[in-house]
Structure formats: C-alpha cells, structure tokens
Protein backbone atom coordinates (compact mmCIF):
# COMPACT_ATOMS: atom_id res chain seq x y z
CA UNK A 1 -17.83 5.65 22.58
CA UNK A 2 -16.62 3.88 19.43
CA UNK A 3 -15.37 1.10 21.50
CA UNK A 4 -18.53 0.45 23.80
CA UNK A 5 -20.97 0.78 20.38
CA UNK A 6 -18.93 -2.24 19.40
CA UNK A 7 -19.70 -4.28 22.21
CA UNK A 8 -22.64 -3.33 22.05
CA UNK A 9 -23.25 -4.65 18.85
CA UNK A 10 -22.22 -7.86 20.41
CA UNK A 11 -23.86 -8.02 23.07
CA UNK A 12 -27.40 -7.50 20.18
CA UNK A 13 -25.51 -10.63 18.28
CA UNK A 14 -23.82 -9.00 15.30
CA UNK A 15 -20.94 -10.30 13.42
CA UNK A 16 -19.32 -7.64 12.43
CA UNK A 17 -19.07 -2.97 13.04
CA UNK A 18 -17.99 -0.61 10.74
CA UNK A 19 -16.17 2.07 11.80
CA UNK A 20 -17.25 5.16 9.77
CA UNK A 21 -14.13 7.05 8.76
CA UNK A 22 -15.90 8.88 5.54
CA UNK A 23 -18.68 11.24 4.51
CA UNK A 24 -17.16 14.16 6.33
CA UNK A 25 -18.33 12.62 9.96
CA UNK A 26 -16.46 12.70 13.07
CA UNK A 27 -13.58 10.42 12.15
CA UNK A 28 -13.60 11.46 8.70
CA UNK A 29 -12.84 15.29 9.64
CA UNK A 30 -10.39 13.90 12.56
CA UNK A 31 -8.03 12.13 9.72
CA UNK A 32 -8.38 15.15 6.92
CA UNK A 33 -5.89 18.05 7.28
CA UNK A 34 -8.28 20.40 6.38
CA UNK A 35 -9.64 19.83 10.00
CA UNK A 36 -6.87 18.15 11.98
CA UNK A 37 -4.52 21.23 12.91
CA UNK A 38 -3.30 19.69 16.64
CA UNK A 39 0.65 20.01 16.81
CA UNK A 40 0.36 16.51 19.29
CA UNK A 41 0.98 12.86 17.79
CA UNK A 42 -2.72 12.84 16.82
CA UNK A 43 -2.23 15.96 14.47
CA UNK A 44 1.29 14.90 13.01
CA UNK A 45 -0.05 10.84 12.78
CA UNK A 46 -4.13 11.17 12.79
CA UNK A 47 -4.61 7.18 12.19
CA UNK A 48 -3.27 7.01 15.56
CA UNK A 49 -6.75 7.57 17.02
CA UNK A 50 -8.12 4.94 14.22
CA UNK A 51 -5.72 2.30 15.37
CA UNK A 52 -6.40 2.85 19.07
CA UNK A 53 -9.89 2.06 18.17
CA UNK A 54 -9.73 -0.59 16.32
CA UNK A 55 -6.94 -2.26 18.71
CA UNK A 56 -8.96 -1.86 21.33
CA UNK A 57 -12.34 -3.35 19.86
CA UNK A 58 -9.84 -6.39 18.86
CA UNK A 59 -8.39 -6.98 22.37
CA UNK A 60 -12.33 -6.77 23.39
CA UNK A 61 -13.67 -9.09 20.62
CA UNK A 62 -11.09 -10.97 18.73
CA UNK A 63 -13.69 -13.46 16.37
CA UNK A 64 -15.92 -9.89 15.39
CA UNK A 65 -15.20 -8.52 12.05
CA UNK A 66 -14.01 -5.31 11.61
CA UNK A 67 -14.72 -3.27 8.35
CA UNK A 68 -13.87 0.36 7.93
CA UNK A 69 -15.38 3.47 5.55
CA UNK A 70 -13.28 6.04 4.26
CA UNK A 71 -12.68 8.70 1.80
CA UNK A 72 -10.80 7.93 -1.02
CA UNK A 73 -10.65 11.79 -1.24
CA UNK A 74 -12.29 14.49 0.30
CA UNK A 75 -12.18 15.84 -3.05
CA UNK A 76 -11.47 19.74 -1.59
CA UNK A 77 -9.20 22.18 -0.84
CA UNK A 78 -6.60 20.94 1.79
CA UNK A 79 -8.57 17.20 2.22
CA UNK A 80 -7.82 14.03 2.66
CA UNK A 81 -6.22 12.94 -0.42
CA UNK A 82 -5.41 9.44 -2.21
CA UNK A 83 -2.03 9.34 -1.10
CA UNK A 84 -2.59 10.32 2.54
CA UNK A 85 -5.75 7.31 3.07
CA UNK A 86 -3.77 4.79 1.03
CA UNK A 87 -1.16 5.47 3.57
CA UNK A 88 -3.93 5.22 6.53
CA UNK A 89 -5.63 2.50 5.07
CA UNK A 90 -2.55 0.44 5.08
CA UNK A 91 -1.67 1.37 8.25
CA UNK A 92 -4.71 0.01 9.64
CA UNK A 93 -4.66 -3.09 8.30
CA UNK A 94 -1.52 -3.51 9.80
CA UNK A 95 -3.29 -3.60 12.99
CA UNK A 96 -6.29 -5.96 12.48
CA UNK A 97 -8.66 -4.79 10.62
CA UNK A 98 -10.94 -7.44 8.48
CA UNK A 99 -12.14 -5.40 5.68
CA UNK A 100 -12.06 -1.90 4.24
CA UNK A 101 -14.95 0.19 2.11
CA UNK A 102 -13.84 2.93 -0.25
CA UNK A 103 -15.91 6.07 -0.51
CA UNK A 104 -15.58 9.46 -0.79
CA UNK A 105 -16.89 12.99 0.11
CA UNK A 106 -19.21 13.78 -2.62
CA UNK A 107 -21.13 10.85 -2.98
CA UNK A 108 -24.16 10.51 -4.72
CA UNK A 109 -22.99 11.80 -7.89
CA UNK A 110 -26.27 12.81 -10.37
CA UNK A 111 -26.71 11.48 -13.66
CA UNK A 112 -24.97 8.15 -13.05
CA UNK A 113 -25.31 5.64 -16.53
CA UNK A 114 -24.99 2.21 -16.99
CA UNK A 115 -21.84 1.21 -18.89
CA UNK A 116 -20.62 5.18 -19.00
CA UNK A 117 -20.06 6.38 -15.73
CA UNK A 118 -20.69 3.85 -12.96
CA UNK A 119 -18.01 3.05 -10.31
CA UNK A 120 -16.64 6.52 -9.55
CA UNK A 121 -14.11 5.51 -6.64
CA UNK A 122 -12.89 2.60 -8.49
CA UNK A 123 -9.28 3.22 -9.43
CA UNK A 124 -8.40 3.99 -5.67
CA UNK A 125 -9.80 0.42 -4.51
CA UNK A 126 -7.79 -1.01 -7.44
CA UNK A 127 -4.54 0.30 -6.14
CA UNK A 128 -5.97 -0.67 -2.14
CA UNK A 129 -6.36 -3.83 -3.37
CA UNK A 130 -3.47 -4.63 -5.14
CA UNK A 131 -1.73 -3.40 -1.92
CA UNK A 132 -3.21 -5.39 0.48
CA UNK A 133 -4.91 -8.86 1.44
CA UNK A 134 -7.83 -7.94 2.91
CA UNK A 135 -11.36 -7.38 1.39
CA UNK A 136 -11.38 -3.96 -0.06
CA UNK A 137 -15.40 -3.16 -0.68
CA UNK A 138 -16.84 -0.75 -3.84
CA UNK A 139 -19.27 1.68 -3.24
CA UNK A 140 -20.39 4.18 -5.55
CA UNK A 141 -22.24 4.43 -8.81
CA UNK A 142 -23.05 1.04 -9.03
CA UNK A 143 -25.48 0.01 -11.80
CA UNK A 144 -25.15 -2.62 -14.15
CA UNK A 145 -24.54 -6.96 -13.49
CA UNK A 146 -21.90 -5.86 -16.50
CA UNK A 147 -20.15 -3.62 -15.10
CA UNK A 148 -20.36 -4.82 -11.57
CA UNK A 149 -18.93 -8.21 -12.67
CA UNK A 150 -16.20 -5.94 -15.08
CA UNK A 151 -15.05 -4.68 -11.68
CA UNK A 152 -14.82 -8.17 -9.50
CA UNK A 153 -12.85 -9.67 -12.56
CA UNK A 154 -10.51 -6.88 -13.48
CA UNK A 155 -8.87 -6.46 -9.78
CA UNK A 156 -8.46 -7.86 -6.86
CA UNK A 157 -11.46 -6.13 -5.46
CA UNK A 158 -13.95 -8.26 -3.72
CA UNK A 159 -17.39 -6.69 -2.98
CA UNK A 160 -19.37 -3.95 -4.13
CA UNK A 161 -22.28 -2.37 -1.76
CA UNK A 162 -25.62 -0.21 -3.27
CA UNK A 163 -26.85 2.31 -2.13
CA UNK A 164 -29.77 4.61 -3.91
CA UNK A 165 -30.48 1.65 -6.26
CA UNK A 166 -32.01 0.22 -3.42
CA UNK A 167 -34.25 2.89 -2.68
CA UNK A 168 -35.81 2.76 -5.83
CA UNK A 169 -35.73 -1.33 -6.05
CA UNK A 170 -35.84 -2.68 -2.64
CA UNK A 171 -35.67 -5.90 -4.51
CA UNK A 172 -33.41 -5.48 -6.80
CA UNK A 173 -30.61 -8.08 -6.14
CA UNK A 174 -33.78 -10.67 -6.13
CA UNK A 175 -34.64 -9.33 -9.45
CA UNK A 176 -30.91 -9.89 -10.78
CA UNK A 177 -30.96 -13.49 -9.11
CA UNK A 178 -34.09 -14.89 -10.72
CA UNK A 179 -32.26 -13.40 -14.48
CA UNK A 180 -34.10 -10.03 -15.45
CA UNK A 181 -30.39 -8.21 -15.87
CA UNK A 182 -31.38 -4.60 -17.21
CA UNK A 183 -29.66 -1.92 -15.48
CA UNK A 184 -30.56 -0.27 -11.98
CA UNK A 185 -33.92 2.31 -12.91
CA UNK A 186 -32.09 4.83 -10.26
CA UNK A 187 -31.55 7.73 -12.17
CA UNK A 188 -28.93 9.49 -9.58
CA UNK A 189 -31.31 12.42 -9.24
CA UNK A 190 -30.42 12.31 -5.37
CA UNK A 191 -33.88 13.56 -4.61
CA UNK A 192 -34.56 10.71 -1.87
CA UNK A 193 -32.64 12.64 0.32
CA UNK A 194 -35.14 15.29 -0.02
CA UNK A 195 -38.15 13.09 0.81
CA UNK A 196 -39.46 11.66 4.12
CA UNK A 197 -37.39 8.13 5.32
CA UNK A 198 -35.43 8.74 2.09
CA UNK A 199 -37.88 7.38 -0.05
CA UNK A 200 -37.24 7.22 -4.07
CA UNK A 201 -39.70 10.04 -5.68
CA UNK A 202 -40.83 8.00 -8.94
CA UNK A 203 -42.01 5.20 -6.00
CA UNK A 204 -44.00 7.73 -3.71
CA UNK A 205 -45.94 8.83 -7.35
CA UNK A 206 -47.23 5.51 -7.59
C-alpha cells in the first residue's frame, strides 16, 4: 500500500512522499519494541520492512524524493529510543533515502516560549546530522526567526517545518519575509485539536 500511494503521488505530479514512521502510526508502532514482539527477521531487524519500502519506491521512481518521519523517542516504557532510530535512521539512508524529519511521540508540547523552550527534538537531529549527509528536517516547538536561525547555524541541520504556528498565522512565514520578526502568537495550548478542521481557538473568537 505504501508503495502504490507513492506512485500514486506521481502519477498526481508530486516531487516528493514521506513515509510516516512517527506519531505512534502504523510504521511507527512496527519499528518500536514496545509493539514489535515477532521472533522473524522483521522482529529481530524491524527497519527491514522500512528499507523494503523505500527500495522498492526507488526501483519504481528513481528522480522522486524520498523524506521520512520518525520518532526520535517514543518517550515510554519499552519505546523506540535514541539509540535504536539513530541506528534505523542510518540504516535507511544507506539505502536511498533523500531526506529525514525528526519527531517524536508526544508532540505538541504546551506552554512552548520563544527563546526558553523552543526546539524540543533538537539534540537528536544534531547528532543525525552530524552522522549523515542527507537533509535532516526540525520539527517541534518552533517559534522564533532567532532561534530558528540559532538552530540552522549551530549544526549541520538543514530545515525546520511548523506546525500549530500555522494554525494560528496561516501567513506567518509572509509576515517574517516582509520584516515584522516578533515571535510565533501560538501559545502551545494544543486546543486546535479540539476544534472543528483544527482551527486555532483565539482565531474562531474573532
């Protein structure tokens, strides 16, 4: 299914897929060991299934780009941890991946400041990085043109993606580009995902 979504997707004229190996999702679950308990090569080597994907999408489509999401952590009991998805991470890159995007179960953290506590996942994409030569992409408590540019000039990592921002500011890069620099208004109070469509609460008050 993984493999005809992507050509798919090519067949619509995209560039690129993403496969979704994070947020506790089908391929998240199938490379955590708090899920994965087969005894077969799939159980004992779970990126297996990850590389016969993305293998197979390549042999398909060799010019599409091919970005993956995963879990830094799964920050719980028996999870993925950092050690285990460096070691997956790496191994798919090894096997043509274009681009990687760190996350992690628990996202959304509330009460996300500028300049205090932005960038939650950012020490594990500092080590990807520095480990490989690929893209590696930020998500995650992303607030501030300071800090944001902090990140890109400190390490080796190369993009940053938004989230909730932009369901408060739907134009908020614009606003950035044409100079007004103050900080993200998201406050991290997560309640979009409470609302219809996700929409930001202080922007259905209006």
């Amino acid at each position: 299914m993984f493999i005809k979504s992507a050509d798919r997707a090519v067949q619509a004229g995209y560039d690129g897929v993403q496969i979704h190996a994070a947020h506790g999702f089908f391929l998240s679950r199938f490379i955590s060991p708090a899920y994965n308990h087969r005894n077969d090569k799939y159980g004992r080597n779970p990126e297996l299934f990850l590389i016969e994907i993305i293998c197979k999408i390549r042999e398909n489509h060799p010019d599409l780009h091919i970005t993956m999401k995963i879990n830094s952590s799964d920050f719980s009991f028996s999870g993925l941890h950092e050690t285990e998805s460096l070691h997956i991470c790496l191994e798919c890159v090894k096997h043509g991946l274009d681009s990687i995007e760190i996350s992690g179960n628990g996202t959304s953290v509330s009460g996300i400041k500028a300049g205090v506590n932005e960038a939650y996942f950012e020490k594990f994409a500092l080590t990807l990085a520095e480990n490989t030569d690929i893209p590696v992409i930020l998500v995650g408590g992303h607030r501030s043109i300071t800090h944001m540019n902090q990140v890109l000039n400190d390490g080796n990592i190369e993009y940053l993606s938004l989230s909730r921002p932009l369901i408060r500011e739907p134009d908020l890069i614009q606003r950035w580009q044409n100079g007004e620099e103050s900080p993200a208004k998201c406050v991290s109070c997560n309640m979009c995902y409470r609302t219809p469509a996700h929409q930001c609460i202080f922007n259905l008050r209006k």
